[in-house]
N, C-alpha and C. Protein backbone atom coordinates (compact mmCIF):
# COMPACT_ATOMS: atom_id res chain seq x y z
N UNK A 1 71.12 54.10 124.95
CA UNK A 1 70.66 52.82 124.43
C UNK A 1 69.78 53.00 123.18
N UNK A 2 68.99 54.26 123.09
CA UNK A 2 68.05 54.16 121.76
C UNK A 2 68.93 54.55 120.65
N UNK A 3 69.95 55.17 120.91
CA UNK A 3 70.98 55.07 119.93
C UNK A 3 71.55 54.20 118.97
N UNK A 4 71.94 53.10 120.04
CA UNK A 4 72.32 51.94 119.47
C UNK A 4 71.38 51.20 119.22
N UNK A 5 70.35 50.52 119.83
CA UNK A 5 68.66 50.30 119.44
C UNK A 5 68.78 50.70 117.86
N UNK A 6 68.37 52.39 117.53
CA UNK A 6 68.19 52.25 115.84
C UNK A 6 69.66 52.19 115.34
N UNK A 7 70.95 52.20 115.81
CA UNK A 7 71.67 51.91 114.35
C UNK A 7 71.66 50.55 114.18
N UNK A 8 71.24 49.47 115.05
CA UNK A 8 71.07 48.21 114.54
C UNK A 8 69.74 47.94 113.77
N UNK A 9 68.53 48.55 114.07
CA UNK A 9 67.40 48.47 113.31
C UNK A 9 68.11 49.07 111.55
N UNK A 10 68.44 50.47 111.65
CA UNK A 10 68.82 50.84 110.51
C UNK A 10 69.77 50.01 109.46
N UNK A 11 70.77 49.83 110.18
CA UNK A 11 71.46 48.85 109.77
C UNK A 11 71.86 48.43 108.36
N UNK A 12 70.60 47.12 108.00
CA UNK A 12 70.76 46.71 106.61
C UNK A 12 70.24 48.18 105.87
N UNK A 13 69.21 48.52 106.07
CA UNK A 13 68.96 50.23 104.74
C UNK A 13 70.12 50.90 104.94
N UNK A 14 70.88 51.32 106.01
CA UNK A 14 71.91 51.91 105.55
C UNK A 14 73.01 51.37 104.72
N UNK A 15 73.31 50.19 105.20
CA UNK A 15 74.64 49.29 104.12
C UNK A 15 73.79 49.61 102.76
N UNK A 16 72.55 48.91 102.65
CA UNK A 16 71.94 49.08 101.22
C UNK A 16 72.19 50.20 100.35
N UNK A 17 71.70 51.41 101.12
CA UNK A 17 71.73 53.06 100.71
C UNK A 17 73.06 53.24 100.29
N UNK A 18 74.25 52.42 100.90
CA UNK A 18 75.60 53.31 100.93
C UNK A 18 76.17 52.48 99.77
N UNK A 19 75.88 51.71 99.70
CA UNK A 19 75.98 50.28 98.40
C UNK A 19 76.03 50.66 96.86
N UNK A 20 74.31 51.23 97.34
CA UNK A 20 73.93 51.39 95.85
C UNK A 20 73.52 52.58 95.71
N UNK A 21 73.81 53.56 96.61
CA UNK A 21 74.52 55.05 96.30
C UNK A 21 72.49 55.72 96.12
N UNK A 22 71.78 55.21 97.33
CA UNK A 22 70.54 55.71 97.49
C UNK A 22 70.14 56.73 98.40
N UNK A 23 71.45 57.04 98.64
CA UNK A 23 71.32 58.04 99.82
C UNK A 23 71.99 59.20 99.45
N UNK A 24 71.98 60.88 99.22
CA UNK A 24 72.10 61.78 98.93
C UNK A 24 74.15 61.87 99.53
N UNK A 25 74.72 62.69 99.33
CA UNK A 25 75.81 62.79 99.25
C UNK A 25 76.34 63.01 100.63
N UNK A 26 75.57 64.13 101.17
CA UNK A 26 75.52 64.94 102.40
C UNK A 26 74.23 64.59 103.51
N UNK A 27 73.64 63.42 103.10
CA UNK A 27 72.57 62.75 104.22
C UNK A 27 73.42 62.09 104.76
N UNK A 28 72.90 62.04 106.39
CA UNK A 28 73.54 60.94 107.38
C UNK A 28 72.58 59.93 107.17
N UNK A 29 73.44 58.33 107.44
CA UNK A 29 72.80 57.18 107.60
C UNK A 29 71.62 57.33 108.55
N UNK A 30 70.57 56.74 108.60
CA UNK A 30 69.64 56.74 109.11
C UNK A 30 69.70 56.23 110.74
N UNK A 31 70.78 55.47 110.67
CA UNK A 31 70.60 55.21 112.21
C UNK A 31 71.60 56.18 113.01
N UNK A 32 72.38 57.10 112.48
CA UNK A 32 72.93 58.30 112.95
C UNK A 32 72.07 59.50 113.15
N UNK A 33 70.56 59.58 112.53
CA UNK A 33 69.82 60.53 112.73
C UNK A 33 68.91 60.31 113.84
N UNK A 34 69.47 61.34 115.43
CA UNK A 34 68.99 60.87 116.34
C UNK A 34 67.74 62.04 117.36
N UNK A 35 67.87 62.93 116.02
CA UNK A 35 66.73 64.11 116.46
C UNK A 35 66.01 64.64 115.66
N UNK A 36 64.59 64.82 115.17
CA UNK A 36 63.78 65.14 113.89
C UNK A 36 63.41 63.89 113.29
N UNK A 37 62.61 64.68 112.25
CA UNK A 37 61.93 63.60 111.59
C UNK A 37 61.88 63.61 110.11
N UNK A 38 61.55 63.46 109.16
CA UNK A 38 61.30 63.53 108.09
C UNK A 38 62.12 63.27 107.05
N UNK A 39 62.22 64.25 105.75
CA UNK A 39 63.73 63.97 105.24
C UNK A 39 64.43 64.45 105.20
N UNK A 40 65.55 64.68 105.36
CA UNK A 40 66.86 65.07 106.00
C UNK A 40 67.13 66.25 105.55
N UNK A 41 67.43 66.20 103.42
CA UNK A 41 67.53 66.88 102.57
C UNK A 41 66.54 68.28 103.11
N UNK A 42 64.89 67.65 102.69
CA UNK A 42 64.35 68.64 102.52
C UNK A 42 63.74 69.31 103.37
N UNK A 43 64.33 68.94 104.66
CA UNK A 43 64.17 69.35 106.61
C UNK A 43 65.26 70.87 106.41
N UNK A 44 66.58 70.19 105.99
CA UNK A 44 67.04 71.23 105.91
C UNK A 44 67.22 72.52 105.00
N UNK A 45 66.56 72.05 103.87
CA UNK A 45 66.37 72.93 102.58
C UNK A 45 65.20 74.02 103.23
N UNK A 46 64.15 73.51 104.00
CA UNK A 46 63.18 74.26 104.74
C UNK A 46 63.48 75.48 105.65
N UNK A 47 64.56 75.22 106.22
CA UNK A 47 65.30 75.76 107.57
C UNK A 47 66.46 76.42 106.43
N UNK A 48 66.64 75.95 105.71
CA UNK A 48 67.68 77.15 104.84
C UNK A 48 66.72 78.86 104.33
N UNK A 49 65.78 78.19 103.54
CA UNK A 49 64.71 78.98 103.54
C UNK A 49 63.93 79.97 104.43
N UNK A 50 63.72 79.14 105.97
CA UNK A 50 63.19 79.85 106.97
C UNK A 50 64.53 81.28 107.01
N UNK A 51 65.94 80.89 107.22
CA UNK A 51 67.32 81.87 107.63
C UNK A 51 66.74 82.60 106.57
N UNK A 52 66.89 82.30 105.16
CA UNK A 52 67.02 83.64 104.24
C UNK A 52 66.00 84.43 104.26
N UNK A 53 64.67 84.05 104.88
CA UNK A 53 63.35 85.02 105.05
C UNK A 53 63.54 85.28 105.90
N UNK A 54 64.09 85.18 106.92
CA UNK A 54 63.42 86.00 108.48
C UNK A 54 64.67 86.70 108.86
N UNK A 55 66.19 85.96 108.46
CA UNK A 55 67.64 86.68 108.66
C UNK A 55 67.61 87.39 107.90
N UNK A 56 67.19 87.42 106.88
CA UNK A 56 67.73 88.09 105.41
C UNK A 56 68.87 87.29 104.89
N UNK A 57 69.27 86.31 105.04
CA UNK A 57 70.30 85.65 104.65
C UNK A 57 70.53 85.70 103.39
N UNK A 58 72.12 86.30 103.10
CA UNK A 58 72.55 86.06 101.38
C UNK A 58 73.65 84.89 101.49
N UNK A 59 73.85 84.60 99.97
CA UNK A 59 74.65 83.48 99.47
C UNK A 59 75.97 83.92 100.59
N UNK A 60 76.63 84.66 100.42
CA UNK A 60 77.83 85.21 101.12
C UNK A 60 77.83 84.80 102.19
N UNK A 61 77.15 85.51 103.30
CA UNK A 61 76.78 85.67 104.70
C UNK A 61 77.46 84.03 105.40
N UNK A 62 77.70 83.89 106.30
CA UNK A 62 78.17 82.92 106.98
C UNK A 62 77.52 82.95 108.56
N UNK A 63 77.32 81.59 108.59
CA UNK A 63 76.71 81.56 109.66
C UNK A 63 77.26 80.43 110.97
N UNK A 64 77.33 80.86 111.83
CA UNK A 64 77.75 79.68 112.87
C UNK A 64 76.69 79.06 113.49
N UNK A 65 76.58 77.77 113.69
CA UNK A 65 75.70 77.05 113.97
C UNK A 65 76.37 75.75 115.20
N UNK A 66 75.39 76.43 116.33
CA UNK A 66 76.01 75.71 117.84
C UNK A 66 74.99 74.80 118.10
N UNK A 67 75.24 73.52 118.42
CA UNK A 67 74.76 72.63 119.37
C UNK A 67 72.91 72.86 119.06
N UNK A 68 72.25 73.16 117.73
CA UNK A 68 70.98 73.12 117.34
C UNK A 68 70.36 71.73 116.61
N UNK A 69 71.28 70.95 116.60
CA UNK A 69 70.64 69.76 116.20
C UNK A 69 71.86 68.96 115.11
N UNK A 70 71.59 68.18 114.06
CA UNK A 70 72.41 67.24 113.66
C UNK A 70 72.88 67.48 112.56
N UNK A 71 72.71 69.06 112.28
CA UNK A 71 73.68 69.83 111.13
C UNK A 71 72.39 69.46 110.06
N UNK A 72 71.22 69.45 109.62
CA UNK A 72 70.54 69.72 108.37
C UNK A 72 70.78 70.73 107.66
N UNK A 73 70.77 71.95 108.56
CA UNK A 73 71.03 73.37 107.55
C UNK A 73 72.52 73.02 107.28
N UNK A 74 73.59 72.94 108.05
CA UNK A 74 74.94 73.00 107.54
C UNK A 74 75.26 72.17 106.38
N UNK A 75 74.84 71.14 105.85
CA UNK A 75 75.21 70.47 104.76
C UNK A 75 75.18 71.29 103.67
N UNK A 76 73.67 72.27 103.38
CA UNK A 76 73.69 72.81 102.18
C UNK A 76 74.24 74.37 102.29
């Protein structure tokens, strides 16, 4: 139910966002974001950062990513 709860709250900002092209390419609508907080982009730009310091992660490297949340790192 809180699911559907915010995609109706979200709603009009998302039509708006998707309208007039205010929403990043690879962000989910807001009432699809149903775990975390902040902004989407730079949630996952953070967590890209955290992999390449602590994995050693290079450009190359590929990574699989299971059931950790709503794909932030996978977009970029």
């Amino acid at each position: 139910m809180r699911l559907i709860a915010r995609k109706l709250v979200y709603f009009p900002i998302d039509i708006w966002n998707g309208l007039f092209g205010k929403r990043h390419k690879f962000e989910l609508p807001k009432g699809d974001i149903y775990i975390g907080s902040g902004d989407f982009i730079a949630q996952g730009k953070h967590q890209l950062d955290l992999l390449k310091e602590h994995a050693n992660l290079k450009p190359n490297d590929t990574v699989l990513d299971i059931g950790s949340g709503i794909g932030r790192t996978a977009f970029l």
